[in-house]
N, C-alpha and C. Protein backbone atom coordinates (compact mmCIF):
# COMPACT_ATOMS: atom_id res chain seq x y z
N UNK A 1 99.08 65.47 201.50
CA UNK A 1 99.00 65.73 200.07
C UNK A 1 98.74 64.44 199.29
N UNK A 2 99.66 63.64 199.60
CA UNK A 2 99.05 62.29 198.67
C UNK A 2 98.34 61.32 199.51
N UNK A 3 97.88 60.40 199.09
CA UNK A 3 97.43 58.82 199.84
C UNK A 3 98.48 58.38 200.32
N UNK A 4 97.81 57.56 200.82
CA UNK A 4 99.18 56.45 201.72
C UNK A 4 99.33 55.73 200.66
N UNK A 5 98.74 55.05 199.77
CA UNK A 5 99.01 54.15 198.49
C UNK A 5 100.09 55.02 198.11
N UNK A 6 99.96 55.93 197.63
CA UNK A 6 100.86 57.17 196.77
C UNK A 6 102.12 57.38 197.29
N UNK A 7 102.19 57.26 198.86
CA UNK A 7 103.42 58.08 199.71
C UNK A 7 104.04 56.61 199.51
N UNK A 8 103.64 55.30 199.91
CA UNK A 8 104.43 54.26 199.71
C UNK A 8 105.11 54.07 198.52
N UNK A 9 104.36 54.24 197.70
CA UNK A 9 104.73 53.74 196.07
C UNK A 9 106.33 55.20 196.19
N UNK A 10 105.86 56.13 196.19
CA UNK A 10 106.94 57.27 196.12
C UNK A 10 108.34 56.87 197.17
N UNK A 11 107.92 56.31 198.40
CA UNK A 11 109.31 56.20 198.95
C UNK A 11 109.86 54.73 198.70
N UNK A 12 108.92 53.90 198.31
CA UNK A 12 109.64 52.47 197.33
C UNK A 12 110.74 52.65 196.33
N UNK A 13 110.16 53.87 195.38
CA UNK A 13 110.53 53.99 194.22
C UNK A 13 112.12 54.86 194.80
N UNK A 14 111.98 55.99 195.54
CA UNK A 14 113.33 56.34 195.96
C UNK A 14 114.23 55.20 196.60
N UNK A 15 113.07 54.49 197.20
CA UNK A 15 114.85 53.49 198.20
C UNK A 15 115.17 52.91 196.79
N UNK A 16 114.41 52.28 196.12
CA UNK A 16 114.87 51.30 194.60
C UNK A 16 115.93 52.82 194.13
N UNK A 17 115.58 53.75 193.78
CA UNK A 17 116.59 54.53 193.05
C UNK A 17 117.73 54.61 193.83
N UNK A 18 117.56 54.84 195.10
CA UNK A 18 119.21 55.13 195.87
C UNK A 18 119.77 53.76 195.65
N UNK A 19 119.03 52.66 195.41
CA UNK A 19 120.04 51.64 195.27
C UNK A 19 120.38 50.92 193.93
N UNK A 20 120.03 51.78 192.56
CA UNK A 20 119.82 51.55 191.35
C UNK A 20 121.48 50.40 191.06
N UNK A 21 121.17 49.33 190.50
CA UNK A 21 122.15 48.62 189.53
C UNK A 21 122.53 47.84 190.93
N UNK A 22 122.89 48.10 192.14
CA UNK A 22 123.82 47.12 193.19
C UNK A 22 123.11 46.08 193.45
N UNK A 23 121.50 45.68 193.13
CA UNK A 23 121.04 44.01 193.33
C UNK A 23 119.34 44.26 193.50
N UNK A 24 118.70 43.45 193.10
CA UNK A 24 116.99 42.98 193.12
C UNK A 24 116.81 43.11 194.71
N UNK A 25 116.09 44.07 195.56
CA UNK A 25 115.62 43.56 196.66
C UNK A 25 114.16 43.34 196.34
N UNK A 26 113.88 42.44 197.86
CA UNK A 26 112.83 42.37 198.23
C UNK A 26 111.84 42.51 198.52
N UNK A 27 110.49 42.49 198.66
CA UNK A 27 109.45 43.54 199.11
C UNK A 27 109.48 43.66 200.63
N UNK A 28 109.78 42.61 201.02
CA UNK A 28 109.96 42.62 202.50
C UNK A 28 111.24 43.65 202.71
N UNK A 29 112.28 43.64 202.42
CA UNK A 29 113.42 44.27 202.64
C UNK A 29 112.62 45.87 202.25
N UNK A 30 112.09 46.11 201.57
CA UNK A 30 111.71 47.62 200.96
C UNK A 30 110.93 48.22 202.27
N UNK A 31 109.72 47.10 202.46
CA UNK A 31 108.78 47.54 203.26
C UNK A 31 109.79 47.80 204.44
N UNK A 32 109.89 46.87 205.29
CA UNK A 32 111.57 47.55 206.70
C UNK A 32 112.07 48.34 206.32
N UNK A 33 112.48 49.11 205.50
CA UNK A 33 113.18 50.11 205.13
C UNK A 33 112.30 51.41 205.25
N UNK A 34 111.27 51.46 204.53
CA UNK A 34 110.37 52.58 204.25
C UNK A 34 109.24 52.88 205.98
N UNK A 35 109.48 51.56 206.19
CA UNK A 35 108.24 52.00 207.12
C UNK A 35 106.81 51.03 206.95
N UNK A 36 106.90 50.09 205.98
CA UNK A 36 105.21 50.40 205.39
C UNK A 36 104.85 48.83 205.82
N UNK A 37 103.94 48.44 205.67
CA UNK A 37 103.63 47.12 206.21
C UNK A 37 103.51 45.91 204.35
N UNK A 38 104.28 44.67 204.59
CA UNK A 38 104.51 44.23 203.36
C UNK A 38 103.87 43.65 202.45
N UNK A 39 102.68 43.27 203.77
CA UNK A 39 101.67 42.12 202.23
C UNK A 39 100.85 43.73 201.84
N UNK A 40 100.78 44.64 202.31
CA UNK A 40 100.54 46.02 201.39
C UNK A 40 101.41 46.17 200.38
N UNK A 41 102.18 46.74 200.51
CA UNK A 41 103.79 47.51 199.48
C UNK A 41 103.81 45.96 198.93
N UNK A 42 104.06 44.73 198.85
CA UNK A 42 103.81 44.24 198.12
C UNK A 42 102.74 44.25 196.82
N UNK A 43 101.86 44.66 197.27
CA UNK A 43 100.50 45.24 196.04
C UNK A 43 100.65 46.35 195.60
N UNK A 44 101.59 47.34 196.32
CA UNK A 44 101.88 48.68 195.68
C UNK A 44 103.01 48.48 194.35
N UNK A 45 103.90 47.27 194.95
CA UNK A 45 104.81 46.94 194.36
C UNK A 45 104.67 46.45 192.97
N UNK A 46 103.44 45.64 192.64
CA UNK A 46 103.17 44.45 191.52
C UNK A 46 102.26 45.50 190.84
N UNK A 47 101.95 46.50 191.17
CA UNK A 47 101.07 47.65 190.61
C UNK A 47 102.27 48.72 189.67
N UNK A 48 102.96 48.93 190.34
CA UNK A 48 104.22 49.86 189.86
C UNK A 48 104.88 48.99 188.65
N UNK A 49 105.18 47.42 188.98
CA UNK A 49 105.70 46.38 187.67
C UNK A 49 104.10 46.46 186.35
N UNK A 50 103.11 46.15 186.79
CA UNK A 50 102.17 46.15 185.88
C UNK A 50 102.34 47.75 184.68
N UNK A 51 102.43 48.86 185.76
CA UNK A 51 102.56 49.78 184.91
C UNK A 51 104.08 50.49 184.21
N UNK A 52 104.65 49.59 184.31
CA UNK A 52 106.30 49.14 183.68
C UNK A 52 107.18 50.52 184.58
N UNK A 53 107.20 51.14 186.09
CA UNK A 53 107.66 51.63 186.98
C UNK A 53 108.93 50.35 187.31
N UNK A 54 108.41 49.43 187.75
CA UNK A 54 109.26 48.59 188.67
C UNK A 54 109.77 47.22 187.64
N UNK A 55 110.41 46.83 187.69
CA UNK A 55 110.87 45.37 186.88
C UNK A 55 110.92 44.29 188.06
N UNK A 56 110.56 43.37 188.25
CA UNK A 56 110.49 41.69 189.22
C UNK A 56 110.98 40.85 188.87
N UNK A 57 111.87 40.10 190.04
CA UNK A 57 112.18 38.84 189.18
C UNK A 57 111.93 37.86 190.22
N UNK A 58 111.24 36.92 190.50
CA UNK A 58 110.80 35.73 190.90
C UNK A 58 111.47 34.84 191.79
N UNK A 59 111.32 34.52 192.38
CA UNK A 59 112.44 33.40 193.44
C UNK A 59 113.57 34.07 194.28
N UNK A 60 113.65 33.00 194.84
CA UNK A 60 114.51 33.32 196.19
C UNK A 60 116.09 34.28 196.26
N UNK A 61 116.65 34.39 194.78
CA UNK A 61 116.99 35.23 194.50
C UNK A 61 116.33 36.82 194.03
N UNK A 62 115.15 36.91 193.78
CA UNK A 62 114.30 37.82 192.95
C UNK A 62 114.06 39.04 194.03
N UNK A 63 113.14 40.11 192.96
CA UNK A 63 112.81 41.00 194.22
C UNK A 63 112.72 41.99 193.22
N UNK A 64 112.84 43.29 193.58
CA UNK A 64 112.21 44.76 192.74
C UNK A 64 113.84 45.41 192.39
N UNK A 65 113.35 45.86 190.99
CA UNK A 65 114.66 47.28 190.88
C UNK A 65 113.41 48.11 190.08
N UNK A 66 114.30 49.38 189.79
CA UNK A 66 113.49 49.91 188.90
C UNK A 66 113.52 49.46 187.43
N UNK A 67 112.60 49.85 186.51
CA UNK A 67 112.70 50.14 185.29
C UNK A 67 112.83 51.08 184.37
N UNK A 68 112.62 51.98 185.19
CA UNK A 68 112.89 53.27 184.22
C UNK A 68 114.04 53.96 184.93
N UNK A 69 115.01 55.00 184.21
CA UNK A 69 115.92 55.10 184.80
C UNK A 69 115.60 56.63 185.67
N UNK A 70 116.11 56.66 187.06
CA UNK A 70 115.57 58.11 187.83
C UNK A 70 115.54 59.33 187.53
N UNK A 71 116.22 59.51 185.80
CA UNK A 71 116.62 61.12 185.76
C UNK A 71 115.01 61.19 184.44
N UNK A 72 114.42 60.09 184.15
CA UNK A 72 113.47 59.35 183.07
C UNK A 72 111.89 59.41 184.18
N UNK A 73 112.12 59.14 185.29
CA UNK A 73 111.11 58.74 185.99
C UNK A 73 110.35 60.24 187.00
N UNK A 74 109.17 60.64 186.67
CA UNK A 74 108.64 61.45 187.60
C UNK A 74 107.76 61.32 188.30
N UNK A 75 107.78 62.62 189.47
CA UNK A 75 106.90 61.58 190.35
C UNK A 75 105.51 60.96 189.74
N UNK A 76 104.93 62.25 189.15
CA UNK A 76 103.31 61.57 188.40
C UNK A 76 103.46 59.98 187.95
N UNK A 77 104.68 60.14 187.00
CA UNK A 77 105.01 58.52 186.83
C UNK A 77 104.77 57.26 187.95
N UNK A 78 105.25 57.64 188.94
CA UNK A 78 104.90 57.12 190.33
C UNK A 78 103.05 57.29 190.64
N UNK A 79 103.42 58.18 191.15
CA UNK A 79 101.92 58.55 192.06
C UNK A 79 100.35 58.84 191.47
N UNK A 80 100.66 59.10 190.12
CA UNK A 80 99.50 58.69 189.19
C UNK A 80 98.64 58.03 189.13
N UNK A 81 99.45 56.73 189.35
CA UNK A 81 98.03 55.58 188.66
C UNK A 81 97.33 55.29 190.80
N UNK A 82 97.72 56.20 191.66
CA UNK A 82 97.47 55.72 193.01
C UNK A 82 96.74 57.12 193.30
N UNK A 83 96.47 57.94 192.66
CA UNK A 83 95.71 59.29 192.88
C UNK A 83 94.69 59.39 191.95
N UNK A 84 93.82 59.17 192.26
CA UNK A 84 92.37 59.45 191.36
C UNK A 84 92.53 60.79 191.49
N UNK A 85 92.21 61.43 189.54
CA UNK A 85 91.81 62.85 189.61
C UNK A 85 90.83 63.39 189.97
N UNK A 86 90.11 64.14 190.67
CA UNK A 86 88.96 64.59 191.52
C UNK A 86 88.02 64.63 190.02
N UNK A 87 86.86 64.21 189.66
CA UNK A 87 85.92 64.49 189.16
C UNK A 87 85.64 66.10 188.87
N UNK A 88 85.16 65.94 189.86
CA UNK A 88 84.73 67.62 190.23
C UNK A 88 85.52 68.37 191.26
N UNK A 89 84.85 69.61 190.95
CA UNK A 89 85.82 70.68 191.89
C UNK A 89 84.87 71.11 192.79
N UNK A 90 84.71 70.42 194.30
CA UNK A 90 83.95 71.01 195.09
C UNK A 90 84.47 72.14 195.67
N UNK A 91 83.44 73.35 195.85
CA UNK A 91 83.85 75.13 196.24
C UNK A 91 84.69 74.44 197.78
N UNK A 92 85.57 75.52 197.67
CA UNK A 92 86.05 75.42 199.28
C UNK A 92 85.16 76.33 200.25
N UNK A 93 84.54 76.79 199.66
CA UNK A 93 83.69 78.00 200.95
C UNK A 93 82.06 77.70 200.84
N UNK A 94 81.82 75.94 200.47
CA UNK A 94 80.82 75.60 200.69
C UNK A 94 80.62 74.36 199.92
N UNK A 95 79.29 74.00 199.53
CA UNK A 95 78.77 72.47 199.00
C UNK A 95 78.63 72.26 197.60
N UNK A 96 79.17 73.55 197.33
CA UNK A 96 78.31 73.72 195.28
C UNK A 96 79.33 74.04 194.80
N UNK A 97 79.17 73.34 192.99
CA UNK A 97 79.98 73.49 192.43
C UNK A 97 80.90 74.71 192.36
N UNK A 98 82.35 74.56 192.21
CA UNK A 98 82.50 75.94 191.72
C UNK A 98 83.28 75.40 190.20
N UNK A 99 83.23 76.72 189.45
CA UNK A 99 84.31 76.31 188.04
C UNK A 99 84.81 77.54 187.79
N UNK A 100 85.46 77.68 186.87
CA UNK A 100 85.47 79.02 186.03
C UNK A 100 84.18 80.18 185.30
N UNK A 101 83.25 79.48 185.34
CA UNK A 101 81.65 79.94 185.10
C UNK A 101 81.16 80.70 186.15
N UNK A 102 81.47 79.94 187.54
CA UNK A 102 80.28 80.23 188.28
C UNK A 102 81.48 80.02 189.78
N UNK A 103 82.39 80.58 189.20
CA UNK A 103 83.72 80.72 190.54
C UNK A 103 82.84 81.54 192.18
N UNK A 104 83.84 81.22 192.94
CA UNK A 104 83.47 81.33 194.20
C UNK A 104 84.34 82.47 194.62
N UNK A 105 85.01 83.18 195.94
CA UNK A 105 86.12 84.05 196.07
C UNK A 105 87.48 83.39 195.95
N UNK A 106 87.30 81.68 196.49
CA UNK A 106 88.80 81.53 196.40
C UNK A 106 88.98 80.65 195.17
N UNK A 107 87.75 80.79 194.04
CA UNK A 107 88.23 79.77 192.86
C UNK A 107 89.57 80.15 192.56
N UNK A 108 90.18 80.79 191.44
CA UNK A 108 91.04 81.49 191.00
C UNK A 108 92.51 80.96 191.69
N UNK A 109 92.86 81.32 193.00
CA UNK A 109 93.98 81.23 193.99
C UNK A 109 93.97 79.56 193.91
N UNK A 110 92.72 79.21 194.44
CA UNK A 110 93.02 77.51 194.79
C UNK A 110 92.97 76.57 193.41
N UNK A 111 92.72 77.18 192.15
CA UNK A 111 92.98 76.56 190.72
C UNK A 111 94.61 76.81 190.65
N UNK A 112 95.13 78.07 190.70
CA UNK A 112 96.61 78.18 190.43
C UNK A 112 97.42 76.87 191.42
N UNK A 113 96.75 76.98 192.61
CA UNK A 113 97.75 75.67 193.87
C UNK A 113 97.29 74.90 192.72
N UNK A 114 96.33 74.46 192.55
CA UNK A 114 96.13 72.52 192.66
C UNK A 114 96.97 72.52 191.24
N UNK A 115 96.75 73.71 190.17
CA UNK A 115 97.27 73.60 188.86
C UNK A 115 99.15 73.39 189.28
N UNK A 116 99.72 74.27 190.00
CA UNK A 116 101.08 74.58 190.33
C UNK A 116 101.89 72.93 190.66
N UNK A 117 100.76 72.29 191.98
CA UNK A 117 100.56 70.97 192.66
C UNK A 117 101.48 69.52 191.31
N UNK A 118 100.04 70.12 190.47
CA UNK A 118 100.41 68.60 189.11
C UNK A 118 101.24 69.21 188.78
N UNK A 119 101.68 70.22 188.09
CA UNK A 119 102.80 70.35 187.11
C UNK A 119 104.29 69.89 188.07
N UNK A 120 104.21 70.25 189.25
CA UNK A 120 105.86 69.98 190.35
C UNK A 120 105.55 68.30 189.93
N UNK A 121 104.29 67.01 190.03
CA UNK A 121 104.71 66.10 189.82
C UNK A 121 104.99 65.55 188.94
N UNK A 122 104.30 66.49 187.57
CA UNK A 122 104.72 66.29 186.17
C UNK A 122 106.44 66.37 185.80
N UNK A 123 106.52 67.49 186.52
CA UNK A 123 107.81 68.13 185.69
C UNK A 123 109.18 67.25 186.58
N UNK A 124 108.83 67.20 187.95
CA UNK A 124 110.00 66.56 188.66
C UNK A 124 110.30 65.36 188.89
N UNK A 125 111.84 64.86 188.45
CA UNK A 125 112.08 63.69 188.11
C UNK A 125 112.58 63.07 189.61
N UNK A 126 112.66 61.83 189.67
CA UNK A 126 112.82 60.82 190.85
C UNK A 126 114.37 61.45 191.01
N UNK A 127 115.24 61.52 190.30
CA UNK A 127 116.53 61.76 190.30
C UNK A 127 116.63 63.24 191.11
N UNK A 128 115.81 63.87 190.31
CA UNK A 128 115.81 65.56 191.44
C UNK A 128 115.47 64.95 192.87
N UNK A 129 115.00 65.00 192.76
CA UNK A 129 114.56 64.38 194.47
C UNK A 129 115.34 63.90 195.17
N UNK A 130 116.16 62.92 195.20
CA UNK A 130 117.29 62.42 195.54
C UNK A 130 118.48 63.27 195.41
N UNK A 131 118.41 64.23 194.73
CA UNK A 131 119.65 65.14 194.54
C UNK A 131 119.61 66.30 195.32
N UNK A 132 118.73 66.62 196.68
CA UNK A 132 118.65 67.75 197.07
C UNK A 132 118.26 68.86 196.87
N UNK A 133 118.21 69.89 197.52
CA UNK A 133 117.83 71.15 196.96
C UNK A 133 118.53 72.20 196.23
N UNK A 134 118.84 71.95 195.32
CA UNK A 134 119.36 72.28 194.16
C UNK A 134 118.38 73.71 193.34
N UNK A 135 119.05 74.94 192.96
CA UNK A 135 118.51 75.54 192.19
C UNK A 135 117.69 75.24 190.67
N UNK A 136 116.93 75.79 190.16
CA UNK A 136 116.49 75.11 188.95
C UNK A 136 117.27 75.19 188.14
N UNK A 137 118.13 76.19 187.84
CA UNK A 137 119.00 75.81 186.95
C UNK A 137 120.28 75.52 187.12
N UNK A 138 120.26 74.74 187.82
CA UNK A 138 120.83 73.46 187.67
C UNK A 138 120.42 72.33 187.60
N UNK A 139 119.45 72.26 187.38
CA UNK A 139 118.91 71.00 187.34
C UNK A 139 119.09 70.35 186.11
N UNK A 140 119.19 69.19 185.74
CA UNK A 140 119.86 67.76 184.76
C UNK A 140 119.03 68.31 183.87
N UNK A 141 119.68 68.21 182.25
CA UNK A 141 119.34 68.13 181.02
C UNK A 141 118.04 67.12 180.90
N UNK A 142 118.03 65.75 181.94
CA UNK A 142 116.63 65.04 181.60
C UNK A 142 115.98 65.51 181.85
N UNK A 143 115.78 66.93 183.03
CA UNK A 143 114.69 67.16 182.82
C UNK A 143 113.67 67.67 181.82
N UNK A 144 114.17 67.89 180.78
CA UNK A 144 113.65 68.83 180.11
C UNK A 144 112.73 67.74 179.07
N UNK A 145 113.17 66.88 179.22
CA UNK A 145 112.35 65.60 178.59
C UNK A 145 111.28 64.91 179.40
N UNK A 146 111.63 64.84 181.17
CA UNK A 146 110.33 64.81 181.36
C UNK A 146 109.28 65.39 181.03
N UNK A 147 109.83 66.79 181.34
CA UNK A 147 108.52 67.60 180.86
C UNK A 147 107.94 67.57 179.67
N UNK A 148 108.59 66.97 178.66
CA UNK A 148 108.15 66.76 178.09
C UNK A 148 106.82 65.55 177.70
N UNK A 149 107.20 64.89 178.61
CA UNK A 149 106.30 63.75 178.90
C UNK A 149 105.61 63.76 180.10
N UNK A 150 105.38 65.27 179.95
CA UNK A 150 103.75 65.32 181.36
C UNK A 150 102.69 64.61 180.58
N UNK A 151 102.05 63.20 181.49
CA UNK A 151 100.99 62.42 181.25
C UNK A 151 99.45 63.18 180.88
N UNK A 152 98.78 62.93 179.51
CA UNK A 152 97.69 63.54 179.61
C UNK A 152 96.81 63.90 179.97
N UNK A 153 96.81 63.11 181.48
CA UNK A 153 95.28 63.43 182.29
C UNK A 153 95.73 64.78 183.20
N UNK A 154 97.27 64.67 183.50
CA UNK A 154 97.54 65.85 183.85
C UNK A 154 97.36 67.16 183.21
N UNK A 155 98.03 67.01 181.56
CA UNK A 155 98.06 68.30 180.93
C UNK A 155 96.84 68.49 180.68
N UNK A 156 95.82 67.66 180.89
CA UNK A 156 94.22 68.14 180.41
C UNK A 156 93.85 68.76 181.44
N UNK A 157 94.30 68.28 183.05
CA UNK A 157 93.59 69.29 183.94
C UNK A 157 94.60 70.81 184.32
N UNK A 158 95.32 70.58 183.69
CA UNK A 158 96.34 71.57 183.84
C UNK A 158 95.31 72.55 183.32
N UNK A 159 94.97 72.45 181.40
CA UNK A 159 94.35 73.70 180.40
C UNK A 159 93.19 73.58 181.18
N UNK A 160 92.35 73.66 182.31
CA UNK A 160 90.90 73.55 182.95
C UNK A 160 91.56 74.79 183.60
């Protein structure tokens, strides 16, 4: 489902949340942890600080926490700026366009997935995630503010 850019950045951002406030790690320490190789996740890392995800601090004490807080942070927030939105919608049952104009048999079904797809990364916060599988309602009062802050490139392909 996502890139490897995307899946790193997403399980960075959880180990940083399971360890929110107890100390700055490292990129090296993140990468051993997750799996991922470091002079990579290092660039995933300084990508996530550029887009104010991650906070850095410099020197031999320094290293990554988050910046936004996990019940604040969703995944799109994450995996966004590492997922290019498809241009176009190539047909699944061949080479040509399909849209809403000039739909194919499975336009319709495979618009509801990919539509269903963004809104779970819009709407779900880093904190759900970490909290298990939990019914929706129960789920934290922040959420209702993420959703509020589904990113526009999402809600634009959402109304498509």
């Amino acid at each position: 489902m996502l890139s490897t850019t995307a899946d790193h950045a997403l399980r960075a951002v959880l180990f940083l949340a399971r360890q929110r406030g107890t100390r700055l790690t490292s990129a090296e320490e993140i990468a051993h942890a997750i799996g991922a190789p470091s002079n990579y996740l290092s660039k995933v890392l300084h990508q996530l600080r550029r887009s104010g995800v991650v906070a850095s601090s410099p020197g031999r004490q320094g290293g990554f926490s988050l910046a936004i807080c996990p019940t604040q942070l969703t995944i799109a927030d994450v995996v966004g700026q590492f997922e290019p939105a498809p241009a176009t919608s190539r047909c699944l049952l061949g080479d040509r366009l399909c849209d809403p104009d000039t739909p194919c048999e499975a336009h319709s079904r495979w618009a509801s997935i990919r539509q269903a797809y963004r809104i779970g990364l819009a709407t779900t916060t880093i904190a759900e995630l970490l909290s298990g599988d939990k019914p929706l309602g129960q789920r934290v009062e922040a959420t209702r503010s993420a959703r509020a802050r589904i990113p526009r490139s999402i809600a634009r392909s959402i109304t498509k």
